[in-house]
N, C-alpha and C. Protein backbone atom coordinates (compact mmCIF):
# COMPACT_ATOMS: atom_id res chain seq x y z
N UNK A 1 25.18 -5.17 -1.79
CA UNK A 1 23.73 -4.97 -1.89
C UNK A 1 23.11 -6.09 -2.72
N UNK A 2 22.07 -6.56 -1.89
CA UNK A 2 20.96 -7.59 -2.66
C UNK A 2 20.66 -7.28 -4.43
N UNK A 3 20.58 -7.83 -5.22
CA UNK A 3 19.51 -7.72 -6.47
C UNK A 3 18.25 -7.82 -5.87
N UNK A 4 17.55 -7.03 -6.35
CA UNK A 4 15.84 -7.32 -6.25
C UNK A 4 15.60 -7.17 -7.42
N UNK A 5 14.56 -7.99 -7.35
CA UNK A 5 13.59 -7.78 -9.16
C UNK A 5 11.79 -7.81 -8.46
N UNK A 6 10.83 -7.26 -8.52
CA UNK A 6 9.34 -7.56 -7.92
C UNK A 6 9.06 -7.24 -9.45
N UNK A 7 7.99 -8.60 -9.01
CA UNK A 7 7.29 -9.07 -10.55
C UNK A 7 5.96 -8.68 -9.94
N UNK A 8 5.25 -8.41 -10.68
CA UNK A 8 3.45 -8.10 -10.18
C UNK A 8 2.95 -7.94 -11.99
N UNK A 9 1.78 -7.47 -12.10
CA UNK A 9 1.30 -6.64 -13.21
C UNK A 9 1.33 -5.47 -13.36
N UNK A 10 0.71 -5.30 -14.30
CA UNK A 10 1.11 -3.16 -14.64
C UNK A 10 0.38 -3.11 -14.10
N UNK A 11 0.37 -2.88 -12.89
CA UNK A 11 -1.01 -2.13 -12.03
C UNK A 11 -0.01 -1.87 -10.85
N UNK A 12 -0.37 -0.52 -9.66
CA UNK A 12 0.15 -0.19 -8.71
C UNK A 12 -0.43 -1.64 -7.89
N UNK A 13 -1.02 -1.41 -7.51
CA UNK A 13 -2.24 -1.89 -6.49
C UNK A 13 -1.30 -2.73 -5.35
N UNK A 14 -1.11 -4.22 -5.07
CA UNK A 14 -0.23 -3.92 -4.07
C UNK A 14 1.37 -4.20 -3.98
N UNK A 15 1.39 -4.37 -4.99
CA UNK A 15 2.99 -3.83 -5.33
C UNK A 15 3.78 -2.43 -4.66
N UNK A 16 2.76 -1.32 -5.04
CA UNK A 16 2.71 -0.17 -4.64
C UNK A 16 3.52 0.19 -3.66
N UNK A 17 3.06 -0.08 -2.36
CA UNK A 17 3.74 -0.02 -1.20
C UNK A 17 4.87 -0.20 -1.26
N UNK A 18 5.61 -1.56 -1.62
CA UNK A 18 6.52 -1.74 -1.95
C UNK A 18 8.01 -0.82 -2.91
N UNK A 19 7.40 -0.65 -4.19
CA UNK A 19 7.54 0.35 -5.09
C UNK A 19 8.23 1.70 -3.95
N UNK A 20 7.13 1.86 -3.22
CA UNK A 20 7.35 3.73 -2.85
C UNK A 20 8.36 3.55 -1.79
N UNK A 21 8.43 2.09 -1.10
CA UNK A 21 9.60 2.14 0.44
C UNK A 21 10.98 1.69 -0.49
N UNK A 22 10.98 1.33 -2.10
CA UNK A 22 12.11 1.01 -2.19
C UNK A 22 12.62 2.78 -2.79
N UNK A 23 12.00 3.39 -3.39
CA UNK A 23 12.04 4.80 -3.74
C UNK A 23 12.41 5.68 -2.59
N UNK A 24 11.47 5.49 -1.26
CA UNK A 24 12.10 6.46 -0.29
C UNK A 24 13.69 6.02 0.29
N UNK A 25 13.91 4.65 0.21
CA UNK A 25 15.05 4.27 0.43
C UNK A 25 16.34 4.03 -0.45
N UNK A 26 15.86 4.94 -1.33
CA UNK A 26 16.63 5.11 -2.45
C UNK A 26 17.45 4.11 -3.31
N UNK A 27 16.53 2.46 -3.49
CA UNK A 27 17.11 1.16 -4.08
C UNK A 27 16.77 1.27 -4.92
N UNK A 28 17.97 0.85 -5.46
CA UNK A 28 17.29 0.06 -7.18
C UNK A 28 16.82 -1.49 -7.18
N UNK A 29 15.77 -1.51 -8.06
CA UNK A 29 15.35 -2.75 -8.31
C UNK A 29 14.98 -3.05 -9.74
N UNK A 30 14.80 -3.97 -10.46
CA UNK A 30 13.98 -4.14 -11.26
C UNK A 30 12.23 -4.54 -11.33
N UNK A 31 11.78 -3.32 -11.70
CA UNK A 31 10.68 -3.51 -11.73
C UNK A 31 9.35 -4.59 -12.47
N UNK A 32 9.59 -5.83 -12.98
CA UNK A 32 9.44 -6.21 -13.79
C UNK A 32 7.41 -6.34 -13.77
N UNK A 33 6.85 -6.05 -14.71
CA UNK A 33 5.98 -6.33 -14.78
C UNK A 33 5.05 -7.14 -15.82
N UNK A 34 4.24 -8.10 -15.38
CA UNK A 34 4.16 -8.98 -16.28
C UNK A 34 2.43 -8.80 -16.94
N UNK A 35 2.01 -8.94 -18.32
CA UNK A 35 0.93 -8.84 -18.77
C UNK A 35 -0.27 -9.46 -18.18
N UNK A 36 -0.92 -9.36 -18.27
CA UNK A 36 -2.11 -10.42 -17.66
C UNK A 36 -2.23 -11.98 -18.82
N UNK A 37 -2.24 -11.43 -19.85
CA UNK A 37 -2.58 -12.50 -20.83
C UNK A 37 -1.32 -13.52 -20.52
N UNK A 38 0.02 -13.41 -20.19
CA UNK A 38 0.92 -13.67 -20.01
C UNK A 38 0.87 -14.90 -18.64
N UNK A 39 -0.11 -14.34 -17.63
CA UNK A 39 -0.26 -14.89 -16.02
C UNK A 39 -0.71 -16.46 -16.27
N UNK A 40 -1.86 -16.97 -16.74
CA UNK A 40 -1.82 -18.21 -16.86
C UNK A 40 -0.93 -19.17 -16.77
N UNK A 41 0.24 -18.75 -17.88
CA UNK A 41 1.40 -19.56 -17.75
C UNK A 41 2.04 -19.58 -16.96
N UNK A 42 2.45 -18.51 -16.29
CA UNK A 42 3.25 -17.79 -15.59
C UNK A 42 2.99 -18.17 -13.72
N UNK A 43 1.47 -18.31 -13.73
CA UNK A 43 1.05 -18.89 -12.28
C UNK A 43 1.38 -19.76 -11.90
N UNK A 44 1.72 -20.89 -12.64
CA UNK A 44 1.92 -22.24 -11.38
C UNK A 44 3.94 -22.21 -11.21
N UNK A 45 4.19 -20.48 -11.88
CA UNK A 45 5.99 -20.69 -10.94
C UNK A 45 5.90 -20.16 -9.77
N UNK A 46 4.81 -19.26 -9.77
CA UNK A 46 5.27 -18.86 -8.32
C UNK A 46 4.63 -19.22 -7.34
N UNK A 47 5.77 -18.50 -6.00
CA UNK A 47 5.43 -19.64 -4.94
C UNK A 47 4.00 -20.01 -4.15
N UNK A 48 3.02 -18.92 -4.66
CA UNK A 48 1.76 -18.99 -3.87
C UNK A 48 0.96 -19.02 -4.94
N UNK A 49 1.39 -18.96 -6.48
CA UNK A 49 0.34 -18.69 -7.39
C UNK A 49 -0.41 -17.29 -7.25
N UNK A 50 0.79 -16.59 -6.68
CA UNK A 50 0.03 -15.17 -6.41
C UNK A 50 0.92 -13.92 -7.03
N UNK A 51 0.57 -12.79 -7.40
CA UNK A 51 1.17 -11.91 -7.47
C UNK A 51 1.36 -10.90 -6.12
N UNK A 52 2.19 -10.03 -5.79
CA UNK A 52 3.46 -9.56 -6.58
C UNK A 52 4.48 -10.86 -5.73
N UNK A 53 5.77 -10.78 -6.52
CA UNK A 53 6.63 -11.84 -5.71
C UNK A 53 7.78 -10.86 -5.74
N UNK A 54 9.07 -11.00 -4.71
CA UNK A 54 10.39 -10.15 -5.16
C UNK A 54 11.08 -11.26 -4.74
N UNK A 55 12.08 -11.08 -5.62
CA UNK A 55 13.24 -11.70 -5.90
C UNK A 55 14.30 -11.18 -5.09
N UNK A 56 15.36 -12.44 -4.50
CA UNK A 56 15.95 -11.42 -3.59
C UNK A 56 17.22 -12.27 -3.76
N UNK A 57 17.99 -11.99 -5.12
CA UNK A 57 19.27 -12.46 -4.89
C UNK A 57 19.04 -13.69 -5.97
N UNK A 58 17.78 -14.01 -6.73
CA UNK A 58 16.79 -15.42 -7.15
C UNK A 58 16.30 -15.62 -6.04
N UNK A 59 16.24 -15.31 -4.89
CA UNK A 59 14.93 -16.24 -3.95
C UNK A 59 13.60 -15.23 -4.26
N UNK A 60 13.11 -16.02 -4.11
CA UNK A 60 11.44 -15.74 -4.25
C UNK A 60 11.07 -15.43 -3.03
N UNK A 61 10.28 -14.32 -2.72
CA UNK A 61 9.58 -14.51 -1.39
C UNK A 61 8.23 -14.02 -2.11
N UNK A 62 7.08 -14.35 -1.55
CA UNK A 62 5.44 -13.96 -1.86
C UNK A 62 4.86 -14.02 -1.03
N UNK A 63 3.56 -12.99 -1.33
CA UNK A 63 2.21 -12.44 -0.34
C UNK A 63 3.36 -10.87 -0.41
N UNK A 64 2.28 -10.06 -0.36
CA UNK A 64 2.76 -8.87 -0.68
C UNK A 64 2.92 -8.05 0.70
N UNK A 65 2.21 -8.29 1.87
CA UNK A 65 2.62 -8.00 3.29
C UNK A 65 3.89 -8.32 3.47
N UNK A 66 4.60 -9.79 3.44
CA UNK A 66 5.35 -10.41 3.81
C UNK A 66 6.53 -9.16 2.68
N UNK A 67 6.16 -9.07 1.68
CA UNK A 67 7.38 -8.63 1.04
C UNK A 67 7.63 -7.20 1.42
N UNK A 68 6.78 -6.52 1.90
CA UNK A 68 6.67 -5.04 2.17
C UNK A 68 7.59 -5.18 3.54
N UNK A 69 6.94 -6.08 4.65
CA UNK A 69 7.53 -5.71 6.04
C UNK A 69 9.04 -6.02 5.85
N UNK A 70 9.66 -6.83 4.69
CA UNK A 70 10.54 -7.13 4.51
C UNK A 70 12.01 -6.30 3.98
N UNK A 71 11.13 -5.38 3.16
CA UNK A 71 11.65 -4.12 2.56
C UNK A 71 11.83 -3.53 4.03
N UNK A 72 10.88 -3.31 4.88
CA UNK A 72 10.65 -1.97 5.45
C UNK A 72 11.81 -2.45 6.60
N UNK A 73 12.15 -3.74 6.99
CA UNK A 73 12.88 -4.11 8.15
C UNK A 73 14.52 -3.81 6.99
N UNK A 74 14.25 -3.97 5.83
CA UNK A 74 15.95 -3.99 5.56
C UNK A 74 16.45 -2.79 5.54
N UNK A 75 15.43 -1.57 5.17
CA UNK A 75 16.16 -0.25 4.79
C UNK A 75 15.12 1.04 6.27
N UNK A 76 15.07 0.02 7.44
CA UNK A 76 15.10 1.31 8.27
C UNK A 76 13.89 2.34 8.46
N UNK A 77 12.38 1.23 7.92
CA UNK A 77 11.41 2.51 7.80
C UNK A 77 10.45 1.30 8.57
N UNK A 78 10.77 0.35 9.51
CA UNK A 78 9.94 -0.54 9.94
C UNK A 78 9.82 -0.22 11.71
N UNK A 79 10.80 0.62 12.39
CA UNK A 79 11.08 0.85 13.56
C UNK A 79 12.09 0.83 14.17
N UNK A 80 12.57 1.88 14.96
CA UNK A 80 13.69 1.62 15.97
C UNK A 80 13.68 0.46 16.49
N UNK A 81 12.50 0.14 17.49
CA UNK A 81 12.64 -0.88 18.58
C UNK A 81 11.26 -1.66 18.77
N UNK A 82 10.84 -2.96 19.16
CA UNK A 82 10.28 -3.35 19.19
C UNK A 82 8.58 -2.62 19.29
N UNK A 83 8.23 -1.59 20.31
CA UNK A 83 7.28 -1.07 20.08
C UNK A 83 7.04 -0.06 18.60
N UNK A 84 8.16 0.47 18.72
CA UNK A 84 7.75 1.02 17.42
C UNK A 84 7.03 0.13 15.99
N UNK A 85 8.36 -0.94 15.95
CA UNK A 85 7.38 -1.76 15.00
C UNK A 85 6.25 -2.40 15.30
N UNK A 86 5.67 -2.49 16.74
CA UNK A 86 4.23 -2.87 16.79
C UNK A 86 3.13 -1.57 16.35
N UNK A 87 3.83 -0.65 16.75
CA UNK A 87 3.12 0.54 16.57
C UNK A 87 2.84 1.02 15.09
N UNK A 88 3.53 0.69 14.14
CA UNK A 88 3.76 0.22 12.63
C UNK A 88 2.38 -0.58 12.41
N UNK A 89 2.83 -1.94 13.02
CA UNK A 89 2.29 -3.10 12.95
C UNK A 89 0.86 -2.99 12.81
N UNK A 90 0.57 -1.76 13.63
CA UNK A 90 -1.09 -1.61 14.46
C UNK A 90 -1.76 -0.81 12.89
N UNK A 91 -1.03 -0.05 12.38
CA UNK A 91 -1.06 0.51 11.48
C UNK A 91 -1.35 -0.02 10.04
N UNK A 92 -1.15 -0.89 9.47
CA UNK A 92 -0.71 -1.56 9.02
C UNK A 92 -1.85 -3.06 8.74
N UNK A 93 -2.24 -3.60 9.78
CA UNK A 93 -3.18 -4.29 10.28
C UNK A 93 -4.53 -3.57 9.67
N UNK A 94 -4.91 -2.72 10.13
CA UNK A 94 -5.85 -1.30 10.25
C UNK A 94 -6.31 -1.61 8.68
N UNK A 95 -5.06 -1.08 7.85
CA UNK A 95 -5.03 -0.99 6.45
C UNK A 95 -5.35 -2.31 5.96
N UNK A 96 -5.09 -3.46 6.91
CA UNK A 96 -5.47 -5.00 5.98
C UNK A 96 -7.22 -4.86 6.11
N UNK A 97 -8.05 -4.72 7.23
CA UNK A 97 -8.60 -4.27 7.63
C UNK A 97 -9.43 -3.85 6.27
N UNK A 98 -9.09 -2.77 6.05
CA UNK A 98 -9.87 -1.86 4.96
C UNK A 98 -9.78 -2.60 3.26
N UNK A 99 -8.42 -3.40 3.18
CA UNK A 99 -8.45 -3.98 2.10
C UNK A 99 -10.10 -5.11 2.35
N UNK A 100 -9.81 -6.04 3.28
CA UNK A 100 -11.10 -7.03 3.49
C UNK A 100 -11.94 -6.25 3.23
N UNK A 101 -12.56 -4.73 3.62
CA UNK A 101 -13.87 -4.54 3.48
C UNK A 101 -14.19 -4.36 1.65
N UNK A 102 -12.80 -4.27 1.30
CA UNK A 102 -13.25 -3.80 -0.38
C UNK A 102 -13.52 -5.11 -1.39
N UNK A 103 -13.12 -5.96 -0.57
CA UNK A 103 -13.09 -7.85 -1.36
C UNK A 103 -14.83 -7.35 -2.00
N UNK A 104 -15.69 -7.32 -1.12
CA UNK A 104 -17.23 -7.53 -1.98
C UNK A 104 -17.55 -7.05 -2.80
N UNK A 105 -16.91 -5.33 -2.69
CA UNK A 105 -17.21 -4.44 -3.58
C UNK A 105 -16.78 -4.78 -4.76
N UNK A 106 -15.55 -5.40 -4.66
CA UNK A 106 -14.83 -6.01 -6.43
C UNK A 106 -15.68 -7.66 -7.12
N UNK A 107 -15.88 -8.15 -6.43
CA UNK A 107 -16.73 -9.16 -6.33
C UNK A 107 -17.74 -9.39 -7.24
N UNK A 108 -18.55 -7.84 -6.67
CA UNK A 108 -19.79 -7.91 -7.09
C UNK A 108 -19.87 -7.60 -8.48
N UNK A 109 -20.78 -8.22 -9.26
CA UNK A 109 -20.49 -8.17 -10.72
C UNK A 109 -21.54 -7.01 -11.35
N UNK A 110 -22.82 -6.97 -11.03
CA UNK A 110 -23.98 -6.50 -11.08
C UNK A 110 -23.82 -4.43 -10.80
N UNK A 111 -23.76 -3.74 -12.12
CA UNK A 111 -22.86 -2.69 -11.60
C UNK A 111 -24.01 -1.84 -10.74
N UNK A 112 -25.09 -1.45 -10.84
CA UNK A 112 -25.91 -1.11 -9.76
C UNK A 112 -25.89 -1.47 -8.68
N UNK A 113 -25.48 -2.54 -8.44
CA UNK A 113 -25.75 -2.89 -6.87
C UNK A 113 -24.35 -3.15 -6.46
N UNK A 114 -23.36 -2.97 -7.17
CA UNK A 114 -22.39 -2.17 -6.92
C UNK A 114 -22.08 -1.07 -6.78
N UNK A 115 -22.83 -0.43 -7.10
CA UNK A 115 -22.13 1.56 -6.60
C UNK A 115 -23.28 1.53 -5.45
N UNK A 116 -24.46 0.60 -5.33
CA UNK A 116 -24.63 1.03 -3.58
C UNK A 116 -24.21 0.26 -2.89
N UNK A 117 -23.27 -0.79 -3.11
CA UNK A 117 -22.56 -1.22 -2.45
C UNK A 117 -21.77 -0.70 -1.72
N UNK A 118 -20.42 -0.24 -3.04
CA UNK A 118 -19.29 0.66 -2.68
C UNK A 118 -20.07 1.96 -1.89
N UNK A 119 -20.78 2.18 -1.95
CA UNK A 119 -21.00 3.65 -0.79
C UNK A 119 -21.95 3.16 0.26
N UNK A 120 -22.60 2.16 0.40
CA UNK A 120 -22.43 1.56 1.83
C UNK A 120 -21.40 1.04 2.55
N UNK A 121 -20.40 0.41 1.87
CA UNK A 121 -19.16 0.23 2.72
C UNK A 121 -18.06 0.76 2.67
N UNK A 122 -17.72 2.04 1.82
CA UNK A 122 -17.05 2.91 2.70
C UNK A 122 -17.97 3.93 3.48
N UNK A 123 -19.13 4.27 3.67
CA UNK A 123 -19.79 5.10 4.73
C UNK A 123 -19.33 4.85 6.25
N UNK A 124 -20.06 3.51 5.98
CA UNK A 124 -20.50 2.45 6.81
C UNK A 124 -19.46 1.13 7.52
N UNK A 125 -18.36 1.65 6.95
CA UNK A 125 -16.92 0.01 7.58
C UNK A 125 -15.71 1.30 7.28
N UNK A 126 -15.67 1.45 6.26
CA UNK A 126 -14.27 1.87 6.13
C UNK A 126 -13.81 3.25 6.77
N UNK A 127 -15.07 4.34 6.51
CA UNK A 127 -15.04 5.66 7.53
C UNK A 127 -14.62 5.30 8.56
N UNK A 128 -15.29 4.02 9.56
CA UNK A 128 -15.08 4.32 11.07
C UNK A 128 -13.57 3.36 11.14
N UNK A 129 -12.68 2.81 9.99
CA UNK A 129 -11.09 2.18 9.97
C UNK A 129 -10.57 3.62 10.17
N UNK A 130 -10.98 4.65 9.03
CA UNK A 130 -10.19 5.61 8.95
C UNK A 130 -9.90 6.42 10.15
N UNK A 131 -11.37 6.94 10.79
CA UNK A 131 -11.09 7.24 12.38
C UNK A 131 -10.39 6.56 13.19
N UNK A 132 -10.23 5.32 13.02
CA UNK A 132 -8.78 4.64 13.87
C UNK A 132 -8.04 4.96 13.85
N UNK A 133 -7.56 5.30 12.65
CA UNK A 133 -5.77 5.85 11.37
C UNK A 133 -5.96 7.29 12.10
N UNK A 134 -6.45 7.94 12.03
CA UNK A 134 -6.73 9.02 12.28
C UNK A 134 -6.31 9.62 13.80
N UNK A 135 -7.13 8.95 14.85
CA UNK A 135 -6.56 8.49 16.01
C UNK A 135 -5.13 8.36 16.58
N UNK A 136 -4.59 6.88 15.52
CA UNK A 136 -3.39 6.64 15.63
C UNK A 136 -2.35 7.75 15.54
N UNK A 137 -2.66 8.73 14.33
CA UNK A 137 -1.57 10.07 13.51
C UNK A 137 -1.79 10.86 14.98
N UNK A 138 -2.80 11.09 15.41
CA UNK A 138 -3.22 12.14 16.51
C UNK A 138 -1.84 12.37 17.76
N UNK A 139 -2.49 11.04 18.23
CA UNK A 139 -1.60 10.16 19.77
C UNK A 139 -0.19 10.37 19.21
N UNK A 140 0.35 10.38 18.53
CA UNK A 140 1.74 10.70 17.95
C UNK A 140 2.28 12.05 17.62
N UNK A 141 1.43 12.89 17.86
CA UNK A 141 1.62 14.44 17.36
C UNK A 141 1.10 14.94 15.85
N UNK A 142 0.70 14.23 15.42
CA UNK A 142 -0.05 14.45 14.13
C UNK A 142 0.98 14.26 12.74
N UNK A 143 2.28 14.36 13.02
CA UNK A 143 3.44 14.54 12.06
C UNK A 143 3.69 12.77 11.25
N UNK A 144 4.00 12.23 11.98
CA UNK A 144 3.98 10.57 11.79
C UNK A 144 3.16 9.88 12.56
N UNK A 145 2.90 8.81 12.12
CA UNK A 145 2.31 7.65 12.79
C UNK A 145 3.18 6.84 14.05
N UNK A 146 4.27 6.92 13.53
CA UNK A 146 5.03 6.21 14.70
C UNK A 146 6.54 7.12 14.93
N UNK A 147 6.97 7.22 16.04
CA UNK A 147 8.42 7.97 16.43
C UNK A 147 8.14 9.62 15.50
N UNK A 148 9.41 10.24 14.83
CA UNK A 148 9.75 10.86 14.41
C UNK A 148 10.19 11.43 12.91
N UNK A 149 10.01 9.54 12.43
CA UNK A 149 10.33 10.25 11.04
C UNK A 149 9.27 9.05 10.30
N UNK A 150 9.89 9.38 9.00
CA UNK A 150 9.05 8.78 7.79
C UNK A 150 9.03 7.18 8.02
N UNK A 151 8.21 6.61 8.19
CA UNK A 151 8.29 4.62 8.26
C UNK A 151 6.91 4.38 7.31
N UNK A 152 7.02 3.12 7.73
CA UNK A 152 6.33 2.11 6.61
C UNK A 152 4.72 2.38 6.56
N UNK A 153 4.32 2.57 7.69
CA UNK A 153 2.91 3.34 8.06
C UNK A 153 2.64 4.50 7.22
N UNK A 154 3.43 5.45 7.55
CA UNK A 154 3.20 6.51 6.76
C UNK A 154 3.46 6.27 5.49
N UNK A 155 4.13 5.55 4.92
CA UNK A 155 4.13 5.22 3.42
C UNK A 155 2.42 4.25 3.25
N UNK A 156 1.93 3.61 4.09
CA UNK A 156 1.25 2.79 3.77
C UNK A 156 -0.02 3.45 3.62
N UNK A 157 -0.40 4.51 4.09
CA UNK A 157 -1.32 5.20 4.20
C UNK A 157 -1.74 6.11 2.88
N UNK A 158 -0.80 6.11 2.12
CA UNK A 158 -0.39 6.59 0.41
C UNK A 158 -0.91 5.84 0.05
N UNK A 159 -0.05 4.50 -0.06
CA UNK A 159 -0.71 3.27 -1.05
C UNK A 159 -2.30 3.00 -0.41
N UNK A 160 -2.49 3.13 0.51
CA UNK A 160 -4.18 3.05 0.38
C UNK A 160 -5.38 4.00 -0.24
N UNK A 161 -4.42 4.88 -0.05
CA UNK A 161 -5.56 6.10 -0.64
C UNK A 161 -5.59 5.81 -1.79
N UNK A 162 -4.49 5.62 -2.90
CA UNK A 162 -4.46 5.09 -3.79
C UNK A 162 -5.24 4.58 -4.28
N UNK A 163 -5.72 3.18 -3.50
CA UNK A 163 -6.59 1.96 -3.65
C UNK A 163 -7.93 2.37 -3.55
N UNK A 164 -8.17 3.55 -2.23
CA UNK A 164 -9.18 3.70 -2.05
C UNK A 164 -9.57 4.69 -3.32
N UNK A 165 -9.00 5.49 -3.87
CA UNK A 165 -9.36 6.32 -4.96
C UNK A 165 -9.75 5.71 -5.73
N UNK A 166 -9.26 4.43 -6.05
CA UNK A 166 -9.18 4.01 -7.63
C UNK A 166 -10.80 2.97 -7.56
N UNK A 167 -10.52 2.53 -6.17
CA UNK A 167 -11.88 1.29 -6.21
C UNK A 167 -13.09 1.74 -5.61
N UNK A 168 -13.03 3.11 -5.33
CA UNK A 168 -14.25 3.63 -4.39
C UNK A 168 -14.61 5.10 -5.84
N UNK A 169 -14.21 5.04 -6.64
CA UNK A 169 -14.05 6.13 -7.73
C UNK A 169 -14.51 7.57 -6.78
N UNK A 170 -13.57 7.50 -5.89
CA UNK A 170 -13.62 9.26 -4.95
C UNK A 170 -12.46 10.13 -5.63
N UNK A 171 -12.42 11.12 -5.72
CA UNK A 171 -11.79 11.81 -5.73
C UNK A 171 -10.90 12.41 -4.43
N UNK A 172 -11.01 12.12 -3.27
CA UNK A 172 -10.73 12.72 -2.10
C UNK A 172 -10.86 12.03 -1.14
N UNK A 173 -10.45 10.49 -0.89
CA UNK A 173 -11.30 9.62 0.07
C UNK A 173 -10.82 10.16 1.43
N UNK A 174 -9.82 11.20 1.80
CA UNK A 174 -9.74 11.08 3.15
C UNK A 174 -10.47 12.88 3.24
N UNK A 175 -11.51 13.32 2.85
CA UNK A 175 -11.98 14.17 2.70
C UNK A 175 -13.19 14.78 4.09
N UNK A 176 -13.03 13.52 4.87
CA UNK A 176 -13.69 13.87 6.34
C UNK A 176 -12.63 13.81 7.11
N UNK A 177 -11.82 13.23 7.09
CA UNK A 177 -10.50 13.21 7.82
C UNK A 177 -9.26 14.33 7.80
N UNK A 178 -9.46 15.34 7.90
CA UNK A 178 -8.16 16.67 7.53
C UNK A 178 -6.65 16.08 7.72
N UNK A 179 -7.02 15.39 9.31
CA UNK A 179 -5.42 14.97 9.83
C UNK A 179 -4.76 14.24 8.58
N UNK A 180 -5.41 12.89 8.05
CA UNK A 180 -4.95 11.56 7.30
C UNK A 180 -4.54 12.78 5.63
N UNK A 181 -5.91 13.56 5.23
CA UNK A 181 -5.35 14.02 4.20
C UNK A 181 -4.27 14.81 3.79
N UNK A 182 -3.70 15.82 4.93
CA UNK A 182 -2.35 16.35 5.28
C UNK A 182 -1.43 15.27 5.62
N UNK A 183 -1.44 14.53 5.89
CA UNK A 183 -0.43 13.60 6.12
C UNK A 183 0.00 12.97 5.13
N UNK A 184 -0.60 12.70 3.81
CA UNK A 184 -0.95 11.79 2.89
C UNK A 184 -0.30 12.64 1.83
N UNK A 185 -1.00 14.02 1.61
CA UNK A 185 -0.31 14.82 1.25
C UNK A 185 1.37 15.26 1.21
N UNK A 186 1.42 15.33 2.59
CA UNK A 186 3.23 15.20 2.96
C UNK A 186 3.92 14.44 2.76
N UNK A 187 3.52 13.29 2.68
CA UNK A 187 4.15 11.74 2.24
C UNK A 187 4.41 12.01 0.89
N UNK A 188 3.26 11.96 -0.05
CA UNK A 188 3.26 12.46 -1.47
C UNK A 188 4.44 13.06 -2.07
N UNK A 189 4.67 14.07 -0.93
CA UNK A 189 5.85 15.51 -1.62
C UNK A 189 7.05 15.33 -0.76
N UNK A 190 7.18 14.11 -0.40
CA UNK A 190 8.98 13.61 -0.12
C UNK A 190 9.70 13.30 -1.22
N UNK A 191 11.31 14.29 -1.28
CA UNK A 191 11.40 14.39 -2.75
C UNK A 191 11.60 12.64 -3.45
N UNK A 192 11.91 11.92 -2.65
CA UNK A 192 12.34 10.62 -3.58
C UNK A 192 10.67 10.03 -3.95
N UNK A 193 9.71 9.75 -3.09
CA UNK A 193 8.76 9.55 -3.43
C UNK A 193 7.36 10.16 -4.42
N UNK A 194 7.64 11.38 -4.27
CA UNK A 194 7.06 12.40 -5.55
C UNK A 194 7.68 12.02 -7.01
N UNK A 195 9.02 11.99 -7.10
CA UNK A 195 10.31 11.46 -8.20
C UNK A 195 9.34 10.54 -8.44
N UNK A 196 9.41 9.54 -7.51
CA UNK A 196 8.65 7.96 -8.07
C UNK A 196 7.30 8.44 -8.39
N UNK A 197 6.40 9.22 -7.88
CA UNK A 197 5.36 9.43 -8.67
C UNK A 197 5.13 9.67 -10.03
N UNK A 198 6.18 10.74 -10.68
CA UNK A 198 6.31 10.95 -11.65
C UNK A 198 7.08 10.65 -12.70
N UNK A 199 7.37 9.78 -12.88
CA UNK A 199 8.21 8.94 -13.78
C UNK A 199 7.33 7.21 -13.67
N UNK A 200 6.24 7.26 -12.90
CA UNK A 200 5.67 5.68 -12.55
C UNK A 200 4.89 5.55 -13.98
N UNK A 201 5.29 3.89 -14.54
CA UNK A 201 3.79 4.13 -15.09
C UNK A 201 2.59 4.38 -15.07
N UNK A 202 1.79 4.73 -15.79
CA UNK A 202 0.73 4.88 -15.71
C UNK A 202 -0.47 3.96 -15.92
N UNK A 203 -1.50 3.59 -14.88
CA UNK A 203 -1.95 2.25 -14.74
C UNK A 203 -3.35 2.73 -14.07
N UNK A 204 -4.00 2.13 -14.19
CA UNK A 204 -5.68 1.87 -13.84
C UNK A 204 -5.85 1.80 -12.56
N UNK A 205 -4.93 1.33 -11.77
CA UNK A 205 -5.42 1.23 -10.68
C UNK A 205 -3.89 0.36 -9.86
């Protein structure tokens, strides 16, 4: 078995994903996380000047998609067979999707015209992503997103709510959606991934 080490900051955000497919797949890694005050220095080693990076053995790989699909192809939660992992893929996409619509909302500096920001664009962009997701869980039987069991989709759909909780300050973001919030829910209370809930640090976002 590989060493892994994923470096990011104390923050879930998109590390996250990562984090929960190495938990459902029951790896160890080192989690290393690095301060912010710390990053200055620390930016021009890695390979994109970006956070999170994982280490794989000492290789570096970075961009946090790239490291997720990477996890998800080594331990079995990326697809049986070629459609499946497009069917992942579609999933997945969807969720990049919803990250772009939140770029302005963080952006914006001005905090008034930020909170009608943030609730014009999740009303208004991100509601009608979620009816996609939503869609997608449907066409599949409502249980997973893709095939029969737990994959990277359905983990990914966690780490967004996540995001969406923390940067949309909702309490309930899939709260028009029943299907996504039962699903999200179920993901939640898989015993290795609940474990990782509760023992995670605790972080802002």
């Amino acid at each position: 078995m590989p060493k892994y080490k994923l470096i990011n900051f104390p923050v879930r955000g998109r590390a996250e994903l990562t984090r929960y497919m190495f938990a459902q797949a029951g790896v160890e890694y080192e989690d290393h996380r690095i301060e912010f005050a710390n990053w200055p220095t620390l930016k021009p080693t890695m390979p994109t000047g970006t956070l999170p990076v994982l280490e794989i053995d000492g290789k570096r790989i970075s961009q946090s998609q790239a490291i997720a699909r990477y996890v998800a192809r080594e331990f079995n939660l990326a697809g049986d067979n070629n459609l499946e992992m497009a069917q992942n893929e579609q999933v997945m996409e969807t969720l990049i999707d919803i990250d772009t619509e939140i770029g302005p909302v963080l952006q914006e500096k001005d905090e008034a015209k930020k909170a009608k920001l943030r609730k014009s664009v999740f009303d208004e962009k991100i509601k009608t992503k979620l009816k996609y997701l939503e869609n997608f869980l449907a066409a599949n039987g409502g249980e997973f997103f893709v095939g029969k069991k737990i994959m990277m989709a359905d983990i990914a759909l966690l780490a967004s709510f996540d995001n969406l909780r923390s940067f949309f300050s909702l309490d309930e973001p899939f709260k028009d959606f029943p299907k996504l919030a039962a699903h999200k829910d179920k993901v939640s209370k898989e015993p290795k991934i609940a474990a990782w809930i509760a023992k995670r640090p605790e972080s802002p976002f």
